[in-house]
Protein backbone atom coordinates (compact mmCIF):
# COMPACT_ATOMS: atom_id res chain seq x y z
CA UNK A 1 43.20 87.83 91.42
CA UNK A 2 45.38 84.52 92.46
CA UNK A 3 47.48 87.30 94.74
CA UNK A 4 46.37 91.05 95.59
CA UNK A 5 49.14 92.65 96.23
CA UNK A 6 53.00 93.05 95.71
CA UNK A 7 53.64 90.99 98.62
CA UNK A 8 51.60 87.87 97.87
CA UNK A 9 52.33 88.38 93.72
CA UNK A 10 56.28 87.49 95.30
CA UNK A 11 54.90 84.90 97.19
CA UNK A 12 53.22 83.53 94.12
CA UNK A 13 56.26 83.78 92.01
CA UNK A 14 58.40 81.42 94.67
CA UNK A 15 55.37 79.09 95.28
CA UNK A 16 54.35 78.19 92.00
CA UNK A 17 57.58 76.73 90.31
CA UNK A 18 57.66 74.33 93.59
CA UNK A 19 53.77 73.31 93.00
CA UNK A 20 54.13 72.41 89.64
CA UNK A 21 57.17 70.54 89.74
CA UNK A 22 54.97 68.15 91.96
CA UNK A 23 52.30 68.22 89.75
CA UNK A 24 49.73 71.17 91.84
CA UNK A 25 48.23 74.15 90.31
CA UNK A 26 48.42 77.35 92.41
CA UNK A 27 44.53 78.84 92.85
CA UNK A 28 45.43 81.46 95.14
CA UNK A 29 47.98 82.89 97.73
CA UNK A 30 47.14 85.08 100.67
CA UNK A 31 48.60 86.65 103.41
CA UNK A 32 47.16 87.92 106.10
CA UNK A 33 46.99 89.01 109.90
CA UNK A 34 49.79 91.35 111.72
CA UNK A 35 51.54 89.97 114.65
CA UNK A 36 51.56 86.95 113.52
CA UNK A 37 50.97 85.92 109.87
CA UNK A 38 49.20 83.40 108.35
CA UNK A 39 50.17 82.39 104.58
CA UNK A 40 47.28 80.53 102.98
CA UNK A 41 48.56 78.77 99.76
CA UNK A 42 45.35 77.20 98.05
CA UNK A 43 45.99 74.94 95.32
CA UNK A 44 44.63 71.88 93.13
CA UNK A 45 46.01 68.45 91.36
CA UNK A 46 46.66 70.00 87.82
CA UNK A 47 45.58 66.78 86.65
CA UNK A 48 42.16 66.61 87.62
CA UNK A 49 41.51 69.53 89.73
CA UNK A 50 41.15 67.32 93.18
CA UNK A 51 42.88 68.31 96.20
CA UNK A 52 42.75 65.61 99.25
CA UNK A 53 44.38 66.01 102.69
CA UNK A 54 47.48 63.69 101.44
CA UNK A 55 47.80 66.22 98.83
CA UNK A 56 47.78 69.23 101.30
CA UNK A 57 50.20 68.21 103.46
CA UNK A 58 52.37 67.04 100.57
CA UNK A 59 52.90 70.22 99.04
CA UNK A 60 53.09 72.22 102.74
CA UNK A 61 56.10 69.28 102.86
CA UNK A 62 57.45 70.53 99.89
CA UNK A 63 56.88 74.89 100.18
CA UNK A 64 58.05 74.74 104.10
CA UNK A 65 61.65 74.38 103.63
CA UNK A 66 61.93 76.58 100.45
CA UNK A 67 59.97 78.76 102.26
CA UNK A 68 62.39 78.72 105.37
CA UNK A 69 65.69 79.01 103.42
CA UNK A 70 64.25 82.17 100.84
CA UNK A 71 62.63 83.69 104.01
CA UNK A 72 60.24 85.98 102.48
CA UNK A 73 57.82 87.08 104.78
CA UNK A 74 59.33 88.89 108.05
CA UNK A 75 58.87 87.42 111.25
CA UNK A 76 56.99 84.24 111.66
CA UNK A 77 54.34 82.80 110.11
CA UNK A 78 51.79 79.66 109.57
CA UNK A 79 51.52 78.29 106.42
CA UNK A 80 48.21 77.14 105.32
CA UNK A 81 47.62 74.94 101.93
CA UNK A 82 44.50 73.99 101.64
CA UNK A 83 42.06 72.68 98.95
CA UNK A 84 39.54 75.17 97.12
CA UNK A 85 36.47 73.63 98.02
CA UNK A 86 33.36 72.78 96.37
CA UNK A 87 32.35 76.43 96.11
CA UNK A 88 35.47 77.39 95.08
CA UNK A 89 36.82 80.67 94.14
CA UNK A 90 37.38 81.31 90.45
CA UNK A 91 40.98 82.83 89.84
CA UNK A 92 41.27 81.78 86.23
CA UNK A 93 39.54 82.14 82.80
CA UNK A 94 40.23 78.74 82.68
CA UNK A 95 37.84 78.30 86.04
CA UNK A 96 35.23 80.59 84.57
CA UNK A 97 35.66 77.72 81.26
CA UNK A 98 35.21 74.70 83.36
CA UNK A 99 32.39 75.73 85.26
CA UNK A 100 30.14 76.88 82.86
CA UNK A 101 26.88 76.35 83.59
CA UNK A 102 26.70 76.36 87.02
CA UNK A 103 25.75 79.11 89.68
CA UNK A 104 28.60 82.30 90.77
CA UNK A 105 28.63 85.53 92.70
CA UNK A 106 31.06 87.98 91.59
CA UNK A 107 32.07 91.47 92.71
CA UNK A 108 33.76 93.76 90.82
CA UNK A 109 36.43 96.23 91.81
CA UNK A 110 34.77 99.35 90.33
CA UNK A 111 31.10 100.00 89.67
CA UNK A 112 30.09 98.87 86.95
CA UNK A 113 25.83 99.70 86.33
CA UNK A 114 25.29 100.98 89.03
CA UNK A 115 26.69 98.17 91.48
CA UNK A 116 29.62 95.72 92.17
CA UNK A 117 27.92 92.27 92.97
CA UNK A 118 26.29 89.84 90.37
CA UNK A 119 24.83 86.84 90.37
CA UNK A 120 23.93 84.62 87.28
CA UNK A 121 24.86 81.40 85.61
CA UNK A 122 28.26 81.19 83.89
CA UNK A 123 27.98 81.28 80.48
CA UNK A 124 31.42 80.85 79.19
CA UNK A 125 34.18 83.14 78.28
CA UNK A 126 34.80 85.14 75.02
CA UNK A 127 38.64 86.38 74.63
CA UNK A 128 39.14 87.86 77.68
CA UNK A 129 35.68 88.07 79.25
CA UNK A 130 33.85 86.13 81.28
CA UNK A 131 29.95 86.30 79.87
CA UNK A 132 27.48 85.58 83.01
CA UNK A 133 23.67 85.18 82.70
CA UNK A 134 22.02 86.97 85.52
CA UNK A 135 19.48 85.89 87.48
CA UNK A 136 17.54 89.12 86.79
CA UNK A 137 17.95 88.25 83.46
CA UNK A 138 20.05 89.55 80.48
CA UNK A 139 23.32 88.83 80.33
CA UNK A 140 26.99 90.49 81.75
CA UNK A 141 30.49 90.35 80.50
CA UNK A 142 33.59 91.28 82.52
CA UNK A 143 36.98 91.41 82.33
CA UNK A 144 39.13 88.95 84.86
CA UNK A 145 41.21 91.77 85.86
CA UNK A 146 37.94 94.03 86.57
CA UNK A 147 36.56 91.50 89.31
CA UNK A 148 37.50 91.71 92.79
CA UNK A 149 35.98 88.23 93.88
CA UNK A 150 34.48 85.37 92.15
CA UNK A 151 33.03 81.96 93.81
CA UNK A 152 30.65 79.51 92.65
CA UNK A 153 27.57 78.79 94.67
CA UNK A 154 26.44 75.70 96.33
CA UNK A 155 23.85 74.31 94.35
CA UNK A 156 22.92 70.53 94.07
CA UNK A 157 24.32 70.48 90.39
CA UNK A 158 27.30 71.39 92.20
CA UNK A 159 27.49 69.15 94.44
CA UNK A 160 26.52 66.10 92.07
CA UNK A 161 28.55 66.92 89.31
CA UNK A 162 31.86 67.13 92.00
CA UNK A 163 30.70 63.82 93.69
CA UNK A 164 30.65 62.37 90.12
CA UNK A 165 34.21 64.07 89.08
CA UNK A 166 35.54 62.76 92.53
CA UNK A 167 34.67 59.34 91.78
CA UNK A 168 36.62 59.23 88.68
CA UNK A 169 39.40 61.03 90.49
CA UNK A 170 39.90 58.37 92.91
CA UNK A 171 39.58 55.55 90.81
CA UNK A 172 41.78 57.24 88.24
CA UNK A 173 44.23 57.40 90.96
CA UNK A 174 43.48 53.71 92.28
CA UNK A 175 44.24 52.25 88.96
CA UNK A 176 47.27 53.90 89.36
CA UNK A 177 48.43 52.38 91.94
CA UNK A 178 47.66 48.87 91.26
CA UNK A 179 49.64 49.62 88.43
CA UNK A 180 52.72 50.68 90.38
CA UNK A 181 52.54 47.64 92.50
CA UNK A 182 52.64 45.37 89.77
């Protein structure tokens, strides 16, 4: 789901090695529009899942001039890197893992009861499954590879539990550098 097709799994591949060498993780590539493309890298700190503007223009910094020299996409392009937001997709098992208990909307890519959209509260992940308890009731498991789309929703949990996170993000990364000035 972090790329869906050929084109964007290449992108991935080139992108990714750059991003984690400066300490981002990848959450999803896209490419898009005809005439002129747009390449929308989305990505995180892989240490505490943060992404600020600094960040963002960092790693477009960094992916430009690789980007330039391999030349992978034909004709020009803009390159977007942005953060995931607070109702962020979820790409990973690993998302699915840390956001456990709060609110997503998935759709699947084939019908699965009937229907491809669900709603619930995550419930965790078994193996390879994501296990969601809908807001109908009972409970759904699916596959990562069998979901199209998957975001979290807004909810005031949400947003207090990010406000809390972002605290501790930023003055993780101010005692950092106080540290490096001294």
């Amino acid at each position: 789901m972090r790329a869906t097709n050929p084109a964007e799994e290449r992108l991935l591949t080139l992108i990714e090695p750059e991003a984690e060498g400066l300490g981002y993780r990848i959450v999803r590539v896209r490419l898009s529009g005809n005439r002129r493309k747009r390449l929308q890298v989305m990505a995180e700190r892989a240490s505490d899942g943060y992404m600020e503007i600094d960040d963002c223009a960092r790693l477009s910094r960094a992916l430009s001039p690789m980007l330039d020299m391999k030349d992978p996409i034909a004709g020009e392009y803009d390159l977007e890197v942005s953060s995931p937001g607070i109702d962020r997709p979820l790409m990973r098992l690993e998302d699915f893992e840390r956001f456990a208990g709060h609110e997503a909307k998935l759709e699947t890519i084939g019908v699965i009861d009937g229907r491809r959209r669900f709603k619930g509260v995550i419930a965790g992940v078994d193996g390879d499954e994501v296990r969601i308890a809908l807001t109908e009731g009972g409970e759904a498991r699916f596959k990562i590879a069998a979901l199209s789309e998957a975001r979290l929703i807004l909810t005031d949990k949400l947003i207090e539990e990010d406000l809390k996170r972002s605290k501790a993000a930023q003055a993780a990364t101010t005692e950092d550098e106080q540290r490096e000035e001294t």
